[in-house]
N, C-alpha and C. Protein backbone atom coordinates (compact mmCIF):
# COMPACT_ATOMS: atom_id res chain seq x y z
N UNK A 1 0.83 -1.19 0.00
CA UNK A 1 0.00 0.00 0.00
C UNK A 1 0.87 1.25 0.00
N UNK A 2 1.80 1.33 1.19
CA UNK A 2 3.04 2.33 1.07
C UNK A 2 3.50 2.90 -0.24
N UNK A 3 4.02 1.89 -1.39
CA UNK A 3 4.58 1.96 -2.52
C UNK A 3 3.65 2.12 -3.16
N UNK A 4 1.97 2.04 -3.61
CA UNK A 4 1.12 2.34 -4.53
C UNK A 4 0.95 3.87 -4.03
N UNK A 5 0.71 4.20 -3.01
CA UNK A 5 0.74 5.73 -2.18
C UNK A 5 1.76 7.02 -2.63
N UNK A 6 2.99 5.93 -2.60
CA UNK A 6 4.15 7.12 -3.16
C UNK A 6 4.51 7.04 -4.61
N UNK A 7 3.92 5.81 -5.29
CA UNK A 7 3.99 6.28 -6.60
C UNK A 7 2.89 7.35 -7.31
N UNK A 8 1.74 7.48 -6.41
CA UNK A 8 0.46 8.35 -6.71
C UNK A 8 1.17 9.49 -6.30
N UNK A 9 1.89 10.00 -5.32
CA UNK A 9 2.83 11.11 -5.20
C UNK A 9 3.36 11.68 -6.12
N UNK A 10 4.44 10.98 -6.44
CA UNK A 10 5.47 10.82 -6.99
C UNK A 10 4.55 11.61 -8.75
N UNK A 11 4.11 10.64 -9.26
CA UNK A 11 3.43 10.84 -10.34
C UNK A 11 2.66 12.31 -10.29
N UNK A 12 1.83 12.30 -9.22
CA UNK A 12 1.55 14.22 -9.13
C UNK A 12 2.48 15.04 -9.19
N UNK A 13 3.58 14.46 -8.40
CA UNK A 13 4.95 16.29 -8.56
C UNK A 13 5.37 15.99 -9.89
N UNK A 14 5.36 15.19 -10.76
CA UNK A 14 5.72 15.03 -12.02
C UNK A 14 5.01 15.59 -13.27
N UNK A 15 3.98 15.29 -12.85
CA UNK A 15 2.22 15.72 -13.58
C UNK A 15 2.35 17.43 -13.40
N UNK A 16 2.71 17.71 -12.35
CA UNK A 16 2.52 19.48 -11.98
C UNK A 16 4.17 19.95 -12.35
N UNK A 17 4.85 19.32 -13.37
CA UNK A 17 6.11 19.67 -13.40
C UNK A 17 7.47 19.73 -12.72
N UNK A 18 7.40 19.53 -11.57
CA UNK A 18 8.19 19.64 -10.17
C UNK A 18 8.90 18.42 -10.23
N UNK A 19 8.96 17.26 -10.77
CA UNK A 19 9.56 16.50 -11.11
C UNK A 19 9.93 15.45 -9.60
N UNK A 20 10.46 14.24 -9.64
CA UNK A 20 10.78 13.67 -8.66
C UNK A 20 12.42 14.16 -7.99
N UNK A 21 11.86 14.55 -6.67
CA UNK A 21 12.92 15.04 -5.86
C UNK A 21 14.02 14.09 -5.66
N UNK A 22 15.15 14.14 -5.68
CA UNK A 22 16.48 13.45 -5.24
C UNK A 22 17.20 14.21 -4.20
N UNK A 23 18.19 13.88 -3.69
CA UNK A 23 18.67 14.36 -2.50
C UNK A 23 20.01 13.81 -2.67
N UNK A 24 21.21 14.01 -3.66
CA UNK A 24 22.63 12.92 -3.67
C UNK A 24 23.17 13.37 -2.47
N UNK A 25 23.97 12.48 -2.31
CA UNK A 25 25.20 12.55 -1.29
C UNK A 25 25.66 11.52 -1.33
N UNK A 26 27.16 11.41 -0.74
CA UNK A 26 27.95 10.08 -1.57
C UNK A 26 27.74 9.25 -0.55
N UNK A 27 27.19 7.77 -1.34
CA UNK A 27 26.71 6.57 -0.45
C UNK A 27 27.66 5.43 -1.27
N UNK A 28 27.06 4.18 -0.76
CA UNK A 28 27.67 2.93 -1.24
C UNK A 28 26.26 2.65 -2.09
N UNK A 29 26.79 2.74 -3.69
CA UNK A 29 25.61 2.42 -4.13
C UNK A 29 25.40 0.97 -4.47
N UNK A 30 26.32 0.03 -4.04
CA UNK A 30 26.83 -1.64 -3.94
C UNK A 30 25.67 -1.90 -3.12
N UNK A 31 26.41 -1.10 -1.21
CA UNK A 31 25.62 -2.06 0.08
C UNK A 31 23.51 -1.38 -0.52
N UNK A 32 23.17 -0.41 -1.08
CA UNK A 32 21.95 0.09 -1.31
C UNK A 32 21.19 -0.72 -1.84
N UNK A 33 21.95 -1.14 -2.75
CA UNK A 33 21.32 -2.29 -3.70
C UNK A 33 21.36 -3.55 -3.42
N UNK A 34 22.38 -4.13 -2.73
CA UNK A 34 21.65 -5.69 -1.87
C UNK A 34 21.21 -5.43 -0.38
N UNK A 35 20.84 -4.34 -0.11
CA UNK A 35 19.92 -4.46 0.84
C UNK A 35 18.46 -4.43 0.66
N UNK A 36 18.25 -3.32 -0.68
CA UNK A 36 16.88 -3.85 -1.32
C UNK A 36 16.91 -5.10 -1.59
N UNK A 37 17.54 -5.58 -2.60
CA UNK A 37 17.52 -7.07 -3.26
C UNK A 37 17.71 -8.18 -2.05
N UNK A 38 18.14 -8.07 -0.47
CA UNK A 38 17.55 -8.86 0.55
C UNK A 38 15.89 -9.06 0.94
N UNK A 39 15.63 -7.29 0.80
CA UNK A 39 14.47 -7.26 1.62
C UNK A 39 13.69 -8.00 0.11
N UNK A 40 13.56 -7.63 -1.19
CA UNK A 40 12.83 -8.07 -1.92
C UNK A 40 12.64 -9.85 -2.48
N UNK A 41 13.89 -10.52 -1.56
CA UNK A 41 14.38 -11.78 -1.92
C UNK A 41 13.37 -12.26 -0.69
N UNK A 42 13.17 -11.70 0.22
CA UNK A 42 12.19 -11.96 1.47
C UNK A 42 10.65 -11.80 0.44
N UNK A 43 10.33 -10.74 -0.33
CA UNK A 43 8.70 -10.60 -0.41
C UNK A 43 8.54 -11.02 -1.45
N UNK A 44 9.74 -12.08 -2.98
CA UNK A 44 8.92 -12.51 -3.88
C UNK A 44 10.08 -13.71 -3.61
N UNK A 45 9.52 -15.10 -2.77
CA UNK A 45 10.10 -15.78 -2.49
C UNK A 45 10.32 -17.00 -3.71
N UNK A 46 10.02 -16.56 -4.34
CA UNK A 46 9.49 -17.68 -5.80
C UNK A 46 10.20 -17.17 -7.03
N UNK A 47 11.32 -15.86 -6.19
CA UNK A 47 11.98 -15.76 -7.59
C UNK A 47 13.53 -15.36 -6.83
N UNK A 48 14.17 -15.97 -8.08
CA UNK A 48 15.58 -16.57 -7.64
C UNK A 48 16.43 -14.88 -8.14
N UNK A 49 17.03 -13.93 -7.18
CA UNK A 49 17.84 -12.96 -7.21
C UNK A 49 18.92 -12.72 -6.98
N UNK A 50 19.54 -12.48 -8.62
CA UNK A 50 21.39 -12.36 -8.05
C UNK A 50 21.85 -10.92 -8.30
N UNK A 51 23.00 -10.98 -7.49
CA UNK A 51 23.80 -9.59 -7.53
C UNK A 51 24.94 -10.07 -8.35
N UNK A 52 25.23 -8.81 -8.97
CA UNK A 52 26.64 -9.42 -9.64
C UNK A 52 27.26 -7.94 -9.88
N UNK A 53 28.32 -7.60 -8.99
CA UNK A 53 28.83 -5.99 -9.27
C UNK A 53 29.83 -5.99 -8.30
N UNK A 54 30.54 -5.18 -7.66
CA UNK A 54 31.34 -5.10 -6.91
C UNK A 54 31.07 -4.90 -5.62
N UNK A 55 31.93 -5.01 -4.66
CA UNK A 55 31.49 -5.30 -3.28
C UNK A 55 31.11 -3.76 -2.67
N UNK A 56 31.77 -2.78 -3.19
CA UNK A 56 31.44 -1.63 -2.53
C UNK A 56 31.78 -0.52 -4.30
N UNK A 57 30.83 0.25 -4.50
CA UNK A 57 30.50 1.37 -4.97
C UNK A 57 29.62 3.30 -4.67
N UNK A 58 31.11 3.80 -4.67
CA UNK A 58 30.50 4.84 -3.77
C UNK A 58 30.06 5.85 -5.27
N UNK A 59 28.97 6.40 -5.07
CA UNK A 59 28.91 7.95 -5.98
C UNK A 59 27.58 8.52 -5.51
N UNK A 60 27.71 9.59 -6.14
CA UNK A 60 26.41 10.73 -5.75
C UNK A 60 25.23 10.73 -5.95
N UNK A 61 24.40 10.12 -5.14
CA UNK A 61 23.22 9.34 -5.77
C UNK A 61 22.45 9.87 -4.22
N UNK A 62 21.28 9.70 -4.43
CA UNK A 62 20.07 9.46 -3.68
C UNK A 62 19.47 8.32 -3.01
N UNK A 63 20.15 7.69 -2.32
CA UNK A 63 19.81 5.74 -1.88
C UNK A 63 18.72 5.65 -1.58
N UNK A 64 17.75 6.42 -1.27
CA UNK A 64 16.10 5.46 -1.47
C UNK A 64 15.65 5.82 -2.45
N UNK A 65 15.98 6.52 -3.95
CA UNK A 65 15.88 7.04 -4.64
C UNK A 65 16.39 5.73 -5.45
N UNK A 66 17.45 5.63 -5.17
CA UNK A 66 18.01 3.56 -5.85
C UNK A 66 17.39 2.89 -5.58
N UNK A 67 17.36 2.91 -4.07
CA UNK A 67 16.39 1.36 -3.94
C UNK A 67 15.21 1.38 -4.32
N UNK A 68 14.15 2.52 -4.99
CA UNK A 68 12.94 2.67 -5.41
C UNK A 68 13.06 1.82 -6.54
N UNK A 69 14.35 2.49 -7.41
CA UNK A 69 14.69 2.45 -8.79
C UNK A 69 14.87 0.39 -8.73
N UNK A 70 16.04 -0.04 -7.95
CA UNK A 70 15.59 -1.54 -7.26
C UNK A 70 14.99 -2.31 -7.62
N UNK A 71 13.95 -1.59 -6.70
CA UNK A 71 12.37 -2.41 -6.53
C UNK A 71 11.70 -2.49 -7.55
N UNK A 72 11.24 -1.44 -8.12
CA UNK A 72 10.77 -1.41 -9.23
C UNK A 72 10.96 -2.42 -10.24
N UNK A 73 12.08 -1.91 -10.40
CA UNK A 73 13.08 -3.22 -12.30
C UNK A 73 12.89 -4.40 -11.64
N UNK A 74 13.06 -4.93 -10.68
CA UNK A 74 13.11 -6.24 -9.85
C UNK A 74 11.70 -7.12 -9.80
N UNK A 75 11.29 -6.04 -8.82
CA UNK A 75 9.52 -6.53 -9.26
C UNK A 75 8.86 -6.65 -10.26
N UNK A 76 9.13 -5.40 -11.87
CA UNK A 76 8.63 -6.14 -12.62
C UNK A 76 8.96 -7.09 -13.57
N UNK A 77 10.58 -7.41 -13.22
CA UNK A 77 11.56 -8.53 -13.83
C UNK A 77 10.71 -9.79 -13.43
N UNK A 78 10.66 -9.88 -12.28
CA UNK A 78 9.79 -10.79 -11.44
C UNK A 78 7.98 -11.38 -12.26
N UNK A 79 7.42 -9.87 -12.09
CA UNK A 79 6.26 -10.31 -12.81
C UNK A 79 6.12 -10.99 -14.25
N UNK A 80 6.92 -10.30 -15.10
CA UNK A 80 6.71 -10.77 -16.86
C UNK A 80 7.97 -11.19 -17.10
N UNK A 81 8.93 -12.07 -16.36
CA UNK A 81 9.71 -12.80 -17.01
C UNK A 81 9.49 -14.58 -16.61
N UNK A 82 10.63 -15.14 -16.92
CA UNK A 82 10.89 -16.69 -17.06
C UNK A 82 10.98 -16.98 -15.45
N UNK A 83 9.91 -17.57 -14.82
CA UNK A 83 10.15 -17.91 -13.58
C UNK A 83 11.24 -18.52 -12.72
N UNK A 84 11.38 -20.05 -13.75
CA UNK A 84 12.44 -20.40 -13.07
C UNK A 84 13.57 -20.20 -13.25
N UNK A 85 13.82 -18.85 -14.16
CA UNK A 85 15.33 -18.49 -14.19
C UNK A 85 15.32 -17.42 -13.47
N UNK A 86 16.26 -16.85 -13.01
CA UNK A 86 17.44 -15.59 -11.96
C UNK A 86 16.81 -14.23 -12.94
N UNK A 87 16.52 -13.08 -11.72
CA UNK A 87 16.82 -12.12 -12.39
C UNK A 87 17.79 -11.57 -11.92
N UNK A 88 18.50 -11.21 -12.70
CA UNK A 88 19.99 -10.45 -11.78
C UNK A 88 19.95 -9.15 -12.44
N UNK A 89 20.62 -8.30 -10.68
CA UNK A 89 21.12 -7.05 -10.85
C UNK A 89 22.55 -7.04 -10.99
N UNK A 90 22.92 -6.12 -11.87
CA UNK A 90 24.25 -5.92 -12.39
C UNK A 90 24.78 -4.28 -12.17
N UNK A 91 25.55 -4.28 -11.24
CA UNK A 91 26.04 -2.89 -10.77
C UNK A 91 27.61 -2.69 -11.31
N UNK A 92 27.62 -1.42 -12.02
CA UNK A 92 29.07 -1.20 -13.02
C UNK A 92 29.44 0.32 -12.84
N UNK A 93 30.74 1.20 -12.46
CA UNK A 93 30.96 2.38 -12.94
C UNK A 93 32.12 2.29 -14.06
N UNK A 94 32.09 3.18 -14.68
CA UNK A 94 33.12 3.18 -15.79
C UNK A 94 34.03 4.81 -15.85
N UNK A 95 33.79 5.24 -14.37
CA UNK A 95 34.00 6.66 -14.09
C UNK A 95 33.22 7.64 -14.15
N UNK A 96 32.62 7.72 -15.33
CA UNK A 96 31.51 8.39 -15.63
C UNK A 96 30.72 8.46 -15.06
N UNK A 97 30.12 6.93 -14.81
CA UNK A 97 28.34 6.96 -14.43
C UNK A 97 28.22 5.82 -14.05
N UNK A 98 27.75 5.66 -13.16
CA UNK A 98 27.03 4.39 -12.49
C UNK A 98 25.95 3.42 -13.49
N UNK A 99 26.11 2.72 -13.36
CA UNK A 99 24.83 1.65 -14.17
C UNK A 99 24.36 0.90 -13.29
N UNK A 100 23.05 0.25 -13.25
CA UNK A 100 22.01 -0.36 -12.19
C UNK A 100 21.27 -0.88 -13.53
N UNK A 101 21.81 -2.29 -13.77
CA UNK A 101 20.68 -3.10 -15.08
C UNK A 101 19.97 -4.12 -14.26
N UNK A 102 19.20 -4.59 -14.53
CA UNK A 102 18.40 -5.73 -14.44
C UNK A 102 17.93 -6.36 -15.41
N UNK A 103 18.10 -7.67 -15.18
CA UNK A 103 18.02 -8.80 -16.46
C UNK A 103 17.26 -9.84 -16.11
N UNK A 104 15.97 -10.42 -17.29
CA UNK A 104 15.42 -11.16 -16.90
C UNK A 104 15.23 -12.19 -18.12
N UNK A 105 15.30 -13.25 -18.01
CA UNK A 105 14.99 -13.81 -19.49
C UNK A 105 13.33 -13.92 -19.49
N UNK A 106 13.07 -14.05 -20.52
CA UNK A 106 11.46 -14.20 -20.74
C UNK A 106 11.20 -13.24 -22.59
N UNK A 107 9.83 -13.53 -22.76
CA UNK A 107 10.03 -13.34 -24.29
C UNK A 107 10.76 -11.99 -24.78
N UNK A 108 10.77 -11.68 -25.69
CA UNK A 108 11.62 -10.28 -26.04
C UNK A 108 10.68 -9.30 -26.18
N UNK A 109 10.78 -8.22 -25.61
CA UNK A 109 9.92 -6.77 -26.09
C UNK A 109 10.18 -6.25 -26.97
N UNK A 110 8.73 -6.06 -27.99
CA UNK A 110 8.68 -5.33 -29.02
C UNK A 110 9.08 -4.11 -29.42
N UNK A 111 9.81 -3.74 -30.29
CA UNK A 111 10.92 -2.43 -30.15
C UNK A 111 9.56 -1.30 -29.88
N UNK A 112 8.58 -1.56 -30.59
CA UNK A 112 7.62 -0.25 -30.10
C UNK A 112 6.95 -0.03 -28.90
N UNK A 113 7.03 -1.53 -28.48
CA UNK A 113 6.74 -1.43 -26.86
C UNK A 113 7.68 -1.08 -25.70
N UNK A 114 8.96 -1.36 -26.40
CA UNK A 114 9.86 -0.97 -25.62
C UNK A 114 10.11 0.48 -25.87
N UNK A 115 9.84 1.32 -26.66
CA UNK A 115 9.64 2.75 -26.74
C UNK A 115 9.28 3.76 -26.13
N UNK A 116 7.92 2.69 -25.82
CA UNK A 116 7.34 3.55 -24.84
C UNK A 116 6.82 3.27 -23.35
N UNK A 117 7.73 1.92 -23.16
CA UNK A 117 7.32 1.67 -21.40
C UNK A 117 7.66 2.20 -20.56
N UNK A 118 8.51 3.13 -20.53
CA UNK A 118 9.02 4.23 -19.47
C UNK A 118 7.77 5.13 -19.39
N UNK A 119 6.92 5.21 -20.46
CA UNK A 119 6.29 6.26 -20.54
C UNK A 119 4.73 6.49 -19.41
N UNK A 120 4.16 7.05 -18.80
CA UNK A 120 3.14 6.82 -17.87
C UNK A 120 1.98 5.75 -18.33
N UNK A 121 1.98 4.89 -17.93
CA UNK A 121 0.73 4.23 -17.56
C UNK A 121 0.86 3.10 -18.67
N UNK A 122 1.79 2.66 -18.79
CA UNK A 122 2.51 1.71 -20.08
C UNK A 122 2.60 0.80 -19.66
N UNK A 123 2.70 -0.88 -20.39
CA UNK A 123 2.96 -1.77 -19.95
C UNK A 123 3.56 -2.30 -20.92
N UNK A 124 3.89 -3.89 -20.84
CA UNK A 124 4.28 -4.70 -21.72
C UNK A 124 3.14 -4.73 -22.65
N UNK A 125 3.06 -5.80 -23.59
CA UNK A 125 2.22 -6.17 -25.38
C UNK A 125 1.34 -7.09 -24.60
N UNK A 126 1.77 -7.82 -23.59
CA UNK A 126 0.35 -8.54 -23.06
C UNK A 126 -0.23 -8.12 -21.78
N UNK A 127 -0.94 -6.60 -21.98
CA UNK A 127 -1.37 -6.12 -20.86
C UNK A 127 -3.02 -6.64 -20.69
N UNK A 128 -3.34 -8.09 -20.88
CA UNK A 128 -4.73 -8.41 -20.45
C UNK A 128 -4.43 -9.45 -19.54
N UNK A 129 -2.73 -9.66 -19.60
CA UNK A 129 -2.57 -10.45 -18.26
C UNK A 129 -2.98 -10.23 -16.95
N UNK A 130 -3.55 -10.90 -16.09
CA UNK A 130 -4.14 -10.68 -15.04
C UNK A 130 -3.75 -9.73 -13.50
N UNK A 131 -2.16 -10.11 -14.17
CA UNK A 131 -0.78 -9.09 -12.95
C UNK A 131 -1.05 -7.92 -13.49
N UNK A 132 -0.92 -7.51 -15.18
CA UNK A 132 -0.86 -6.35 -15.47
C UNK A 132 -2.30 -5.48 -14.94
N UNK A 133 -3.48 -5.99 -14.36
CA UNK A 133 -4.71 -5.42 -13.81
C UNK A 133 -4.70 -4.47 -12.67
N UNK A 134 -3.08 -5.65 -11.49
CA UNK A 134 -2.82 -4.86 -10.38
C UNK A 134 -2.03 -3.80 -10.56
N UNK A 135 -1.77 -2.75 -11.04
CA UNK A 135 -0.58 -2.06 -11.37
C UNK A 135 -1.09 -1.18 -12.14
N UNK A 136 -0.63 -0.08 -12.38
CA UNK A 136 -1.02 1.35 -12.57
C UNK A 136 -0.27 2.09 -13.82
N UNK A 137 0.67 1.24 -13.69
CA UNK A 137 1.68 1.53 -14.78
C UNK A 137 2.65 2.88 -14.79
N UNK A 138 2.59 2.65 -12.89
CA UNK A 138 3.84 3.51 -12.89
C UNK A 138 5.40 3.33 -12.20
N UNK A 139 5.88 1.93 -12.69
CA UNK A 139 6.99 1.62 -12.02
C UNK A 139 8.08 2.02 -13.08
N UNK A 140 8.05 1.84 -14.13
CA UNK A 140 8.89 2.25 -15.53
C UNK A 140 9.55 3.73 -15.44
N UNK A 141 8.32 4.78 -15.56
CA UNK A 141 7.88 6.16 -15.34
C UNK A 141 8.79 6.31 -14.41
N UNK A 142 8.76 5.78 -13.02
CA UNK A 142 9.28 6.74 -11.92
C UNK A 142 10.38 6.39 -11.96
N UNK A 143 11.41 5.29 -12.81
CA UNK A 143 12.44 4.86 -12.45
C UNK A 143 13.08 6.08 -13.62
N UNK A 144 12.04 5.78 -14.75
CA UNK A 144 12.73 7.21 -15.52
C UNK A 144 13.37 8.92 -14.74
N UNK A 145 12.31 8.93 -13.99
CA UNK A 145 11.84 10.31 -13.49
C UNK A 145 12.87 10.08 -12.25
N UNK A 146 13.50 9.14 -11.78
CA UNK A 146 14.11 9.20 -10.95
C UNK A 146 15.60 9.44 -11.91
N UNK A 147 15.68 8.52 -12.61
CA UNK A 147 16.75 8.83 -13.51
C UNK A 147 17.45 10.11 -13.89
N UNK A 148 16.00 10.95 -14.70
CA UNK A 148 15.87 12.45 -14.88
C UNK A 148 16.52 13.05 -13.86
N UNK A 149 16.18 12.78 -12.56
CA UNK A 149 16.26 13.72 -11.46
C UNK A 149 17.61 13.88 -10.96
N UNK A 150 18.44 12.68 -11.49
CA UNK A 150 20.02 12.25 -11.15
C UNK A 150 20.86 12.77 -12.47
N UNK A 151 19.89 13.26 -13.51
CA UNK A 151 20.62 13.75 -14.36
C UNK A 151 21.19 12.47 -15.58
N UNK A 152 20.74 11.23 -15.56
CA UNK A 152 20.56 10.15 -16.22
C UNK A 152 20.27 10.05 -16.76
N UNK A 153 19.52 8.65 -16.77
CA UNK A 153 18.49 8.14 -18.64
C UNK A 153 18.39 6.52 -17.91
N UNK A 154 17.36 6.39 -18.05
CA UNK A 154 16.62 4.36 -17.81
C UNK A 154 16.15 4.21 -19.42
N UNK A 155 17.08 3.14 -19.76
CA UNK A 155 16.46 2.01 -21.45
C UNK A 155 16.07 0.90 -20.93
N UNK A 156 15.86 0.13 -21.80
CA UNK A 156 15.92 -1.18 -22.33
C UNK A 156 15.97 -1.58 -23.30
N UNK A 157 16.50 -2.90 -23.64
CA UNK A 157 16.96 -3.54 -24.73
C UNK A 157 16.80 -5.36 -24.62
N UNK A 158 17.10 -5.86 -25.68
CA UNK A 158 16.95 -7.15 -25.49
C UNK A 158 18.61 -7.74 -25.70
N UNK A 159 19.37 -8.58 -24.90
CA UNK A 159 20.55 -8.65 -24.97
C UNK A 159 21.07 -10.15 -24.20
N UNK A 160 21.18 -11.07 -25.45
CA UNK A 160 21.71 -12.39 -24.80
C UNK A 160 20.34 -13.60 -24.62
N UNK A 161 19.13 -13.35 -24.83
CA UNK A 161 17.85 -14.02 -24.43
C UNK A 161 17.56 -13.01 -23.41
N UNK A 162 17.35 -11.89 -22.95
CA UNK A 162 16.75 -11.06 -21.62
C UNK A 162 17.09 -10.12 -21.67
N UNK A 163 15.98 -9.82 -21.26
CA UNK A 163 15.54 -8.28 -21.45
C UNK A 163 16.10 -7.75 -20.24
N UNK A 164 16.86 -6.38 -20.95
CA UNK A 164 17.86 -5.75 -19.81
C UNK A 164 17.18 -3.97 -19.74
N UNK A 165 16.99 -3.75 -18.65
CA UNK A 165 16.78 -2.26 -18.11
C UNK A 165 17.27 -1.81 -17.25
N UNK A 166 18.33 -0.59 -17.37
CA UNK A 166 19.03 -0.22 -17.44
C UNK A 166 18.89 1.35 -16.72
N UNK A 167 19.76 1.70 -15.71
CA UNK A 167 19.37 2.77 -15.47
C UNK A 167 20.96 3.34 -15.31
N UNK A 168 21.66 4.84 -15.95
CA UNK A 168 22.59 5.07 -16.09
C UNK A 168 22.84 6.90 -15.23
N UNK A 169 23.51 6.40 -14.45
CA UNK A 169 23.66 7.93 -13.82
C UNK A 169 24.76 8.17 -13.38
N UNK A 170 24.89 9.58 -13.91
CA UNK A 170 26.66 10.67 -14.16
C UNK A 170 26.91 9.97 -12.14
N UNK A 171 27.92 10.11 -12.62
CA UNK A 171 28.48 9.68 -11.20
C UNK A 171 29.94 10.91 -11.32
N UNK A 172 29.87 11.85 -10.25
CA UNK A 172 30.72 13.16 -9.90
C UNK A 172 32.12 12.35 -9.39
N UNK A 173 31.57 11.03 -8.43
CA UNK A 173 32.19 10.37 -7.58
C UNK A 173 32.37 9.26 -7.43
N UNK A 174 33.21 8.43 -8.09
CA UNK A 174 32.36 7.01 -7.66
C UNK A 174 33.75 6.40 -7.91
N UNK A 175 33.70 5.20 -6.96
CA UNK A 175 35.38 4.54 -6.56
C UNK A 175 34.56 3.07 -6.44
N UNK A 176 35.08 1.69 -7.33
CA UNK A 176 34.53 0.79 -7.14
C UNK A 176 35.94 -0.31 -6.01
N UNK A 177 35.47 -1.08 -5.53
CA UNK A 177 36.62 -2.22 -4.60
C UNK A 177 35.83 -3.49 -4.97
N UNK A 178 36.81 -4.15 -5.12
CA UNK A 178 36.22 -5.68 -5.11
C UNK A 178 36.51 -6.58 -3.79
């Protein structure tokens, strides 16, 4: 209920222009992201979640602002992909910019659907599925708008059998350790 609440938020300061607020300051954007991907390995117990990135990544980011971003790609990796395979998060800097992908195998998205699923109230090509009923169609949107707000960009693409989404943000700061 929490998370349907603040995406109805979220979506108003966006709607009235004001855009989704961020707050950076330099965190570990490594420990941010498997602490969501614990708590979310607890609430969709039926789907198998890997990390694969370095042990510690620091840069200028917003950490519940990530872990929104997280939850989101995760959960709906979860909903419309291949059950019994892994969705994994993949955490990378290259100096520049931080990357936060998520990968799920399951069928491939249509380049025109993939065009426009960031976009408000969008879904995948089989939105008479019964999951797609619960959902509002704003998890895509806010990961964008969170993106925006970091000065970024969230894609997707199809790459290897699975569909990868992708969220890429300037990093001022960022030092990876293995």
């Amino acid at each position: 209920m929490r998370e349907l609440l603040d995406d109805l938020l979220n979506y108003s300061k966006t709607s009235l222009g004001v855009g989704i607020e961020v707050h950076p300051q330099e965190v570990d954007v490594a420990s941010a992201c498997k602490e969501e991907l614990s708590q979310l390995s607890r609430a969709l117990p039926a789907c198998e979640i890997a990390y694969e990135g370095p042990e510690q990544l620091l840069a200028t980011v917003d950490a519940s602002r990530i872990r929104q971003v997280v939850s989101n790609l995760v959960i709906n990796a979860s909903k419309y992909g291949d059950v019994s395979k892994p969705v994994t998060l993949r955490l990378a800097s290259d100096g520049a910019a931080t990357t936060i992908s998520v990968e799920n195998f399951g069928a491939r998205i249509s380049t025109a659907t993939s065009s426009k699923m960031f976009n408000l109230a969008q879904r995948g090509d089989d939105s008479a599925l019964e999951l797609s009923r619960t959902s509002l169609g704003l998890g895509l949107f806010i990961v964008q708008e969170i993106a925006k707000g970091h000065g970024g960009s969230a894609t997707s693409e199809y790459r290897n059998g699975q569909n990868v989404f992708s969220v890429r943000l300037p990093a001022a700061a960022s030092v990876t350790t293995d």
